[in-house]
PDB file of N, CA and C in Angstrom:
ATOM      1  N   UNK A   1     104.547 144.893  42.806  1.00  0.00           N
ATOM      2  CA  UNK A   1     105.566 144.141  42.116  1.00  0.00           C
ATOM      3  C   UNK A   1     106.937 144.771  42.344  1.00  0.00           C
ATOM      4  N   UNK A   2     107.158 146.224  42.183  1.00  0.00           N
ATOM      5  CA  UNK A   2     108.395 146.744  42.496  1.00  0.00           C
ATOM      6  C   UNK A   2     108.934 146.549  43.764  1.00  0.00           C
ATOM      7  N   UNK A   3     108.182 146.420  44.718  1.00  0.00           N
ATOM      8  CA  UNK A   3     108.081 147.010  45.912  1.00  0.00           C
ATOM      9  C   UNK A   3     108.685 145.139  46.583  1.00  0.00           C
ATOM     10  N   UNK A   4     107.887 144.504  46.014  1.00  0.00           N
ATOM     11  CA  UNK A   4     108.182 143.231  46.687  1.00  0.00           C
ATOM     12  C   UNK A   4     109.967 143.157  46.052  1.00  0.00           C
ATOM     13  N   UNK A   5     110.215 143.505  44.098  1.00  0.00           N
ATOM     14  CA  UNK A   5     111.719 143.245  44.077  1.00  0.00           C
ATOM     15  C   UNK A   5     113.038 143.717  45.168  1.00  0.00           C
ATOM     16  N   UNK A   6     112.407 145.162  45.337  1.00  0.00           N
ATOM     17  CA  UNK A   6     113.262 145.929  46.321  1.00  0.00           C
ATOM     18  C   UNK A   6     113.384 144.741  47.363  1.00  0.00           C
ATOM     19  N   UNK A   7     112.496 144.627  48.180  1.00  0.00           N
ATOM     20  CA  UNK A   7     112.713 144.053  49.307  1.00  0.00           C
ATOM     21  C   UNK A   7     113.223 143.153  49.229  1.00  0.00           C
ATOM     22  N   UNK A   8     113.159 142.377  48.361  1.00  0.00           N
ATOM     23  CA  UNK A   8     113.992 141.082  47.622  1.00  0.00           C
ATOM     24  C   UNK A   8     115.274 140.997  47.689  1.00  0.00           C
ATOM     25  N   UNK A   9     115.661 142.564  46.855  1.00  0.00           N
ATOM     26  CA  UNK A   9     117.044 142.717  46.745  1.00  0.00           C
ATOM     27  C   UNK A   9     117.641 142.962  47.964  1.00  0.00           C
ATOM     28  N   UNK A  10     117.354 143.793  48.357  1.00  0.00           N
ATOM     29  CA  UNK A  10     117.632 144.604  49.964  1.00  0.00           C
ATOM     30  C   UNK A  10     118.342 142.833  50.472  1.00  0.00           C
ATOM     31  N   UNK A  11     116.681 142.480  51.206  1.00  0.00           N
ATOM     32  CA  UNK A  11     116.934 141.214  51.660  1.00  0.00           C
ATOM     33  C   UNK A  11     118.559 140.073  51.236  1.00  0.00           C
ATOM     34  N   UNK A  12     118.444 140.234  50.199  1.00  0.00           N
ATOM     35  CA  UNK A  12     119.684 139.342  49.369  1.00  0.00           C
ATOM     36  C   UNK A  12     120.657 139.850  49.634  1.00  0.00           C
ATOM     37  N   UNK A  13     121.304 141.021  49.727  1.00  0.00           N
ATOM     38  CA  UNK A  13     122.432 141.701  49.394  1.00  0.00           C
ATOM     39  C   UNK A  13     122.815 141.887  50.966  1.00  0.00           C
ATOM     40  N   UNK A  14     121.898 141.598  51.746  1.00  0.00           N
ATOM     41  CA  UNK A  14     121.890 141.552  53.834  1.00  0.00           C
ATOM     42  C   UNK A  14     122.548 140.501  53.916  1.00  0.00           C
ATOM     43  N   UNK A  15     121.972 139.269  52.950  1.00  0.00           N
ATOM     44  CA  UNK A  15     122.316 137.904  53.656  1.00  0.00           C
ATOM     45  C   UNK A  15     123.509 137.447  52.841  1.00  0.00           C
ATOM     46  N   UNK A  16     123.952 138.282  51.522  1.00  0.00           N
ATOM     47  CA  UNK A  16     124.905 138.352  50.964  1.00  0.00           C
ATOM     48  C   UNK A  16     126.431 138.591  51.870  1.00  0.00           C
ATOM     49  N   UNK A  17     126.233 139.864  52.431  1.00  0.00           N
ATOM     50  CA  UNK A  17     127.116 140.653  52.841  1.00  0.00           C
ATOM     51  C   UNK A  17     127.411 139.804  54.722  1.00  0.00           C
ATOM     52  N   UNK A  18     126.328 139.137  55.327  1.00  0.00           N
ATOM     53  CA  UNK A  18     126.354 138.836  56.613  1.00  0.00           C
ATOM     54  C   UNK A  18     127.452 137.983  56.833  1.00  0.00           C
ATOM     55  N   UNK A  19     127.690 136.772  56.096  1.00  0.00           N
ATOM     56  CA  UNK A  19     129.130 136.414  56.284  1.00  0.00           C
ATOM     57  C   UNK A  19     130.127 136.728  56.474  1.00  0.00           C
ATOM     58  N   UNK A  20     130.435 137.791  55.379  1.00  0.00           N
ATOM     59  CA  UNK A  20     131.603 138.627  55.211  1.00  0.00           C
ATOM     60  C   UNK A  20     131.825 139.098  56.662  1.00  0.00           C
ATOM     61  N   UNK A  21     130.869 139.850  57.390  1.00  0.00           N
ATOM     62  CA  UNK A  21     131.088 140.773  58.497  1.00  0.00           C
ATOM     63  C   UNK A  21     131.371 139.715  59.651  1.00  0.00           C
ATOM     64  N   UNK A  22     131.340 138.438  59.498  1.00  0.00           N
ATOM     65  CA  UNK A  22     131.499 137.907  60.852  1.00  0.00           C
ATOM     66  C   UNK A  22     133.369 136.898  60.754  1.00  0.00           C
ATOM     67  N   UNK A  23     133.751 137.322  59.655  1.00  0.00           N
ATOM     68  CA  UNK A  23     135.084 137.209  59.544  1.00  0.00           C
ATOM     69  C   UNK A  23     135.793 138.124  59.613  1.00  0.00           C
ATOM     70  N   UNK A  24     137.292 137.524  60.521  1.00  0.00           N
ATOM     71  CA  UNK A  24     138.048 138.803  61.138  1.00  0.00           C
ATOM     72  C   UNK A  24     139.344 139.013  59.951  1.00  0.00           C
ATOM     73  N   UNK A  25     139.019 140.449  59.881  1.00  0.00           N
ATOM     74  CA  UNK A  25     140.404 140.973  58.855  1.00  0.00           C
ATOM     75  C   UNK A  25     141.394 140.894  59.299  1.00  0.00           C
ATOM     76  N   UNK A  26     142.467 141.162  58.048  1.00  0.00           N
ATOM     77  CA  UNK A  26     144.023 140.644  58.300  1.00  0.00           C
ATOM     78  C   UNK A  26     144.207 141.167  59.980  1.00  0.00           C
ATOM     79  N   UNK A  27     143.949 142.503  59.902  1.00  0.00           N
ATOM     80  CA  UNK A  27     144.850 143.499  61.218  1.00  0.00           C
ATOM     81  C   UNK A  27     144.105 142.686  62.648  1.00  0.00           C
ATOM     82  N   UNK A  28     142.951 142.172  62.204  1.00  0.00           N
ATOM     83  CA  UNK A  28     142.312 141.601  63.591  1.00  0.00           C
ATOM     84  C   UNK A  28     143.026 140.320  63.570  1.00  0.00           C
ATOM     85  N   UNK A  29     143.519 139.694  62.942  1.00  0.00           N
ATOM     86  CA  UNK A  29     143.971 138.549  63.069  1.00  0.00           C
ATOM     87  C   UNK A  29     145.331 138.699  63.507  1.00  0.00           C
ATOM     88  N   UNK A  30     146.610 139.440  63.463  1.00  0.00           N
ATOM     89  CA  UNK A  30     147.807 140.412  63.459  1.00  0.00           C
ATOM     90  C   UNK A  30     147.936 140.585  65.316  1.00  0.00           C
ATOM     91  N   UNK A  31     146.479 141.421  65.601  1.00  0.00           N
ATOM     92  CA  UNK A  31     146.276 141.828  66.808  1.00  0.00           C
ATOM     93  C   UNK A  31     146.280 140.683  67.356  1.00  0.00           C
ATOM     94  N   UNK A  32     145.531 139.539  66.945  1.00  0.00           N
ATOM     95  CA  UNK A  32     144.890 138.561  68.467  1.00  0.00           C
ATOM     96  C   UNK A  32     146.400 137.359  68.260  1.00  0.00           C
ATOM     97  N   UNK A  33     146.984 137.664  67.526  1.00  0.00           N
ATOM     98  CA  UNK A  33     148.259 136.820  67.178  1.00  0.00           C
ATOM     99  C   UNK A  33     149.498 137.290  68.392  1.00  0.00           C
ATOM    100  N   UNK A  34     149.376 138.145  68.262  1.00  0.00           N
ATOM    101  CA  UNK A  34     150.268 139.595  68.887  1.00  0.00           C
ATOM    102  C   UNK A  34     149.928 139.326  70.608  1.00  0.00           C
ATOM    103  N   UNK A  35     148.469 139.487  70.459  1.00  0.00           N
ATOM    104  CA  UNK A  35     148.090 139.370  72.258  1.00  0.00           C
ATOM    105  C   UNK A  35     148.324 138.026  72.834  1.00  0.00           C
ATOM    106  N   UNK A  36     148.438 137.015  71.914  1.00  0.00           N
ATOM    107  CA  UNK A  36     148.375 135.326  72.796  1.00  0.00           C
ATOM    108  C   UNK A  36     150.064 134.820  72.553  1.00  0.00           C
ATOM    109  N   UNK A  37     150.282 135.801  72.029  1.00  0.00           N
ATOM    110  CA  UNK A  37     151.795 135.350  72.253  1.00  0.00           C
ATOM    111  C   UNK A  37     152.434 135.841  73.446  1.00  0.00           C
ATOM    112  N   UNK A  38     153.138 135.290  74.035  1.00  0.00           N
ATOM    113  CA  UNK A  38     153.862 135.541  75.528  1.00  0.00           C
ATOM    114  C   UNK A  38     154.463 136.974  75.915  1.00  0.00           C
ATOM    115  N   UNK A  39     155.006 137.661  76.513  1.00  0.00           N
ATOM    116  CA  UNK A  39     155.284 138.692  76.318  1.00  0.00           C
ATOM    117  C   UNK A  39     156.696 138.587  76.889  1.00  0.00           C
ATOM    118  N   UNK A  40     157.628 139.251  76.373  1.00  0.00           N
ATOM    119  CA  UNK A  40     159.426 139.050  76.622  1.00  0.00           C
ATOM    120  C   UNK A  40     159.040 140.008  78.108  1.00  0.00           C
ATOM    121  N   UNK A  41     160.193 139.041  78.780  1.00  0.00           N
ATOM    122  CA  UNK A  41     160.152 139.705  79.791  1.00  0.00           C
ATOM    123  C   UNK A  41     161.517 140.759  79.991  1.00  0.00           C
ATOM    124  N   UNK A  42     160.671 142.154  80.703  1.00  0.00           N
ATOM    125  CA  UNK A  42     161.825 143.175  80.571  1.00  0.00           C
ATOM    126  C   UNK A  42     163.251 143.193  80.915  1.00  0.00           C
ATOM    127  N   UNK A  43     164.096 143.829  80.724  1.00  0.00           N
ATOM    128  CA  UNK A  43     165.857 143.604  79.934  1.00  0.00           C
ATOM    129  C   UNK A  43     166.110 144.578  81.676  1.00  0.00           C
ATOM    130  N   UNK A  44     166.738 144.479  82.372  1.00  0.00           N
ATOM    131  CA  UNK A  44     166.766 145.726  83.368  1.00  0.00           C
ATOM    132  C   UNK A  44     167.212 147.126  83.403  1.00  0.00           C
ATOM    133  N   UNK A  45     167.164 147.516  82.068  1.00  0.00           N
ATOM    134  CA  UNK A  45     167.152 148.827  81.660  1.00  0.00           C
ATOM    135  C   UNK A  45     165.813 149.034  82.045  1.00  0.00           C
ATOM    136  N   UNK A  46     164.733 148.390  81.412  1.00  0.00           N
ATOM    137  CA  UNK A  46     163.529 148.546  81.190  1.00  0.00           C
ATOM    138  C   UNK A  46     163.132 148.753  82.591  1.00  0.00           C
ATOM    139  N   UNK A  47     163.303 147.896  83.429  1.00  0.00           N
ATOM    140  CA  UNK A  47     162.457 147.769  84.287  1.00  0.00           C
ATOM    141  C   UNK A  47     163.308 148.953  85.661  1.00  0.00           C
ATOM    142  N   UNK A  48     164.353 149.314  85.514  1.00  0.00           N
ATOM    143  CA  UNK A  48     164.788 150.648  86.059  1.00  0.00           C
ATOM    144  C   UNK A  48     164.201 151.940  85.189  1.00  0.00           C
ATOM    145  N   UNK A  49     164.203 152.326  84.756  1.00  0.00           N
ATOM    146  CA  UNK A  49     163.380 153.302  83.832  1.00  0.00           C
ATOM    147  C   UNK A  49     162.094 153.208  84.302  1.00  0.00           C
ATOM    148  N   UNK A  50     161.339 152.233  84.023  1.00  0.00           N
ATOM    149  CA  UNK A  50     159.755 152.020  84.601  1.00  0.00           C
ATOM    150  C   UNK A  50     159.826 152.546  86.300  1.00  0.00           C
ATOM    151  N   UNK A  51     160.734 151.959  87.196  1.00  0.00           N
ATOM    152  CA  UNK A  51     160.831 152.233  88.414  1.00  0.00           C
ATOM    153  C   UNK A  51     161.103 153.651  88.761  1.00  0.00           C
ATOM    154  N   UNK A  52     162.196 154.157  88.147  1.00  0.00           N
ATOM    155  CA  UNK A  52     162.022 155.958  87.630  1.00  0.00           C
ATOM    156  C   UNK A  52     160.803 156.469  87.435  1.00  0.00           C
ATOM    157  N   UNK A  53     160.074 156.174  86.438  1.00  0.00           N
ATOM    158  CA  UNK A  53     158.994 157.054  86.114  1.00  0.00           C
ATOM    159  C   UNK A  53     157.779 156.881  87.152  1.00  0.00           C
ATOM    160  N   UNK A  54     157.984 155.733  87.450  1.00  0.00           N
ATOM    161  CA  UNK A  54     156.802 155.819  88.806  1.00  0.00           C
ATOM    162  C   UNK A  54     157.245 156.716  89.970  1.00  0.00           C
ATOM    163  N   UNK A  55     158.522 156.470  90.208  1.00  0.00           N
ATOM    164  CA  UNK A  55     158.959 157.876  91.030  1.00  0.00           C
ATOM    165  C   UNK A  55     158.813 158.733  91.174  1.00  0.00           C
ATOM    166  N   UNK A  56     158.918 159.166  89.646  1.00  0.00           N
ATOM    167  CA  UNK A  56     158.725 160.913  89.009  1.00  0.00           C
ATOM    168  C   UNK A  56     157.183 161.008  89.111  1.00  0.00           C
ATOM    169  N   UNK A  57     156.816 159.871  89.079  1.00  0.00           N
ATOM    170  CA  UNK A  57     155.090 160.403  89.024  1.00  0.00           C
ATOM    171  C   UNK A  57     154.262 160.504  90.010  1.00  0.00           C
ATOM    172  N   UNK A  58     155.119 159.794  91.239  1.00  0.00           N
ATOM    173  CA  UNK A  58     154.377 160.297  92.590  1.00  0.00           C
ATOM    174  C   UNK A  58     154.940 161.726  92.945  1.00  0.00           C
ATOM    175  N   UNK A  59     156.427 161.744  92.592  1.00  0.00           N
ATOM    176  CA  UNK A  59     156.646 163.234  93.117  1.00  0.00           C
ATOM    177  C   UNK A  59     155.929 163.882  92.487  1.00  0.00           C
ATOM    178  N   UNK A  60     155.459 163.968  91.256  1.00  0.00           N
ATOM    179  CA  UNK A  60     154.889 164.909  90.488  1.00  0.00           C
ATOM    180  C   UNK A  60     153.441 165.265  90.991  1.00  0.00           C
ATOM    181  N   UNK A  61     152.608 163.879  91.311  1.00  0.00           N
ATOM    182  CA  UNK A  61     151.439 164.078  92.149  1.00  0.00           C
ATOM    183  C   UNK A  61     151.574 164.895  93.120  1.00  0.00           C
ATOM    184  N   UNK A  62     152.590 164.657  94.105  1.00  0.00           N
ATOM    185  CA  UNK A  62     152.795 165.375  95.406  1.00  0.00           C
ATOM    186  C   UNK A  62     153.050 166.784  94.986  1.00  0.00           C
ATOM    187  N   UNK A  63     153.952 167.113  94.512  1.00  0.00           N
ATOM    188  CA  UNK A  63     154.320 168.301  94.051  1.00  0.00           C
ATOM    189  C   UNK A  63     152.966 169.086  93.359  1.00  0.00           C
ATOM    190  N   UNK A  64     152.466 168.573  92.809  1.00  0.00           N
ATOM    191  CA  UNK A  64     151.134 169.271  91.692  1.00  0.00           C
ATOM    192  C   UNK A  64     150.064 169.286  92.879  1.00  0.00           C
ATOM    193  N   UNK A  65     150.253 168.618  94.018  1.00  0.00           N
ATOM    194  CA  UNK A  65     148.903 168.618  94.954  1.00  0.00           C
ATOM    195  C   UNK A  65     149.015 169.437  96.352  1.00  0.00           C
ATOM    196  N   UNK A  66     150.678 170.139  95.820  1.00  0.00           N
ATOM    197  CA  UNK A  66     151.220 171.100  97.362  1.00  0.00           C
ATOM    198  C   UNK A  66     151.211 172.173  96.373  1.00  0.00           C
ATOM    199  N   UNK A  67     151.248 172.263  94.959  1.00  0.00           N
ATOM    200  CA  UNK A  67     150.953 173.530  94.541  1.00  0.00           C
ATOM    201  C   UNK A  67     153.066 174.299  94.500  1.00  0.00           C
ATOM    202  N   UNK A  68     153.695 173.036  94.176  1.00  0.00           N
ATOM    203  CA  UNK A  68     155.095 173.383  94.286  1.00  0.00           C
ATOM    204  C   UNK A  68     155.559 173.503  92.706  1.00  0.00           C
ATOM    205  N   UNK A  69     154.540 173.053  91.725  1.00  0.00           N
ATOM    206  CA  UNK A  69     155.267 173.196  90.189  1.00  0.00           C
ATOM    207  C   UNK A  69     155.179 174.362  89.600  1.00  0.00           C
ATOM    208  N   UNK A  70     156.082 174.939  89.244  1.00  0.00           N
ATOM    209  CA  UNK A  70     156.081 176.230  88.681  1.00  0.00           C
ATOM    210  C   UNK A  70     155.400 176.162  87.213  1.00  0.00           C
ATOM    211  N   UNK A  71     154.493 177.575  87.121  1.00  0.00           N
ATOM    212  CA  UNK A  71     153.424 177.527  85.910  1.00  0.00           C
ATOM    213  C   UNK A  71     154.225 177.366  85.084  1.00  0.00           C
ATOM    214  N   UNK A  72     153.613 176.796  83.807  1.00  0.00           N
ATOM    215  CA  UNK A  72     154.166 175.855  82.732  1.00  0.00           C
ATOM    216  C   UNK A  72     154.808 175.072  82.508  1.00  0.00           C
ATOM    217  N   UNK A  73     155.151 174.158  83.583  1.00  0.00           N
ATOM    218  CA  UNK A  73     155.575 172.813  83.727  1.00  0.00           C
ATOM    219  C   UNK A  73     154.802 172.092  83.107  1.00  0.00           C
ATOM    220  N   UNK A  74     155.328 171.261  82.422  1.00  0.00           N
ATOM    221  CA  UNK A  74     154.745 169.871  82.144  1.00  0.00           C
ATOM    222  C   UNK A  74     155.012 168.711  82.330  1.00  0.00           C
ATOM    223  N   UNK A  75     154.127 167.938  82.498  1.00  0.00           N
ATOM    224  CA  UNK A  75     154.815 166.259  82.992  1.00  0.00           C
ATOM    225  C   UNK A  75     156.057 165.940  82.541  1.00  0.00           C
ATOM    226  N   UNK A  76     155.936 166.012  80.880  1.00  0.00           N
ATOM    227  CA  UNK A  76     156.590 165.616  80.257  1.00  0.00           C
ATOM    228  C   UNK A  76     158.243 166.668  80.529  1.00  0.00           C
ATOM    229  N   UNK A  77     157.959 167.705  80.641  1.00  0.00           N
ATOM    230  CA  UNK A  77     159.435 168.361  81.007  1.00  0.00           C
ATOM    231  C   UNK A  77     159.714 168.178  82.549  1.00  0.00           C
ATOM    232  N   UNK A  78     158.834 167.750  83.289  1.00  0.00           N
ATOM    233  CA  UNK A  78     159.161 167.160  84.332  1.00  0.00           C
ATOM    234  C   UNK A  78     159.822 166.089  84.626  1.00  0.00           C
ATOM    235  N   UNK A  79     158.924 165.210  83.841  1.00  0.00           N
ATOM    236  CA  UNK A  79     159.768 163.420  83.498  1.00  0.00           C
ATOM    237  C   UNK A  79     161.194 163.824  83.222  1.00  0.00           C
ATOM    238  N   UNK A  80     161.111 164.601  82.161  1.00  0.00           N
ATOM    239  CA  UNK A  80     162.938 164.548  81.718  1.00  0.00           C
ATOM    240  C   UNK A  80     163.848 165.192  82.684  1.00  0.00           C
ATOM    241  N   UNK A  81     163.628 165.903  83.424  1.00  0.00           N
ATOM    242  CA  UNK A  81     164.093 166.949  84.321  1.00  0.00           C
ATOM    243  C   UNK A  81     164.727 165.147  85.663  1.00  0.00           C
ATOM    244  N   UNK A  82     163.492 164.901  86.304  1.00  0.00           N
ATOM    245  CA  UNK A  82     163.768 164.038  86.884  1.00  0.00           C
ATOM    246  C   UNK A  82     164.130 162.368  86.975  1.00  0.00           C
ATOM    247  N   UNK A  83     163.557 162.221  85.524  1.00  0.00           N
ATOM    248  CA  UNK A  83     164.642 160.895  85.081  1.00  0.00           C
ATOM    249  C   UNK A  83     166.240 161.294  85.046  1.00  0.00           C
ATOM    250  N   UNK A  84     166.534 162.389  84.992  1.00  0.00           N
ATOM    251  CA  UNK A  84     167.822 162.630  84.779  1.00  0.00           C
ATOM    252  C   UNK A  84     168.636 163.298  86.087  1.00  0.00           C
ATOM    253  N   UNK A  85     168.136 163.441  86.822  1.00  0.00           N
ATOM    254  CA  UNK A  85     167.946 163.533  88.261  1.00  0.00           C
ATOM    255  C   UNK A  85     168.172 162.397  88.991  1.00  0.00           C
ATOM    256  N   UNK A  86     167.058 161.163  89.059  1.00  0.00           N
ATOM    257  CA  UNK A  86     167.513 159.801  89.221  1.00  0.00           C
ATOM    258  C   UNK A  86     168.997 158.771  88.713  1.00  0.00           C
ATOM    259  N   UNK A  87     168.509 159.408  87.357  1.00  0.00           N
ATOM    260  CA  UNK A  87     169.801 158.243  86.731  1.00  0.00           C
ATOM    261  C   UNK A  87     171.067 159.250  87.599  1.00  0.00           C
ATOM    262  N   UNK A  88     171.405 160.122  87.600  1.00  0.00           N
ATOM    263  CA  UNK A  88     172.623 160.547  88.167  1.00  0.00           C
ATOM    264  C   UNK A  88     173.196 160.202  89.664  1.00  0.00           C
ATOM    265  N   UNK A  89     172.086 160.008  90.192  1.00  0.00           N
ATOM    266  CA  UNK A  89     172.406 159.328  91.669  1.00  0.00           C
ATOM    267  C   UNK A  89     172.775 158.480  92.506  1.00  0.00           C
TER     268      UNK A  89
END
């Protein structure tokens, strides 16, 4: 008799709760709102900057793969080093 209520309940509180889980919360709804909307296309700051950093990031490959970066470099003090390098030119 106990044994069948448990399972009862169990059972109920599964088929209770199964709805709930197949509806999407606020933030999922936020997100897929966010992704199907169009995307602005970049301002040409943007898209010079982007063209920079791909720059900096092949030199940086090259450089990191000839063994030319001095220890404790980091990308990131690299990036700034040579975005500012670029923009001056």
């Amino acid at each position: 008799m106990m044994r069948t209520f448990f399972v009862a309940t169990v059972l109920g509180i599964a088929l209770a709760a199964a709805p709930l889980a197949t509806q999407p919360t606020q933030a999922q709804q936020t997100k897929t709102e966010k992704s199907t909307k169009a995307a602005k296309p970049l301002t040409p700051g943007q898209k010079a900057a982007r063209d920079r950093q791909k720059k900096c990031g092949e030199e940086w490959k090259a450089a990191k793969a000839a063994g030319k970066i001095q220890k404790g470099t980091t990308w990131p003090k690299y990036w700034s080093a040579c975005n500012k390098r670029l923009k001056g030119a």
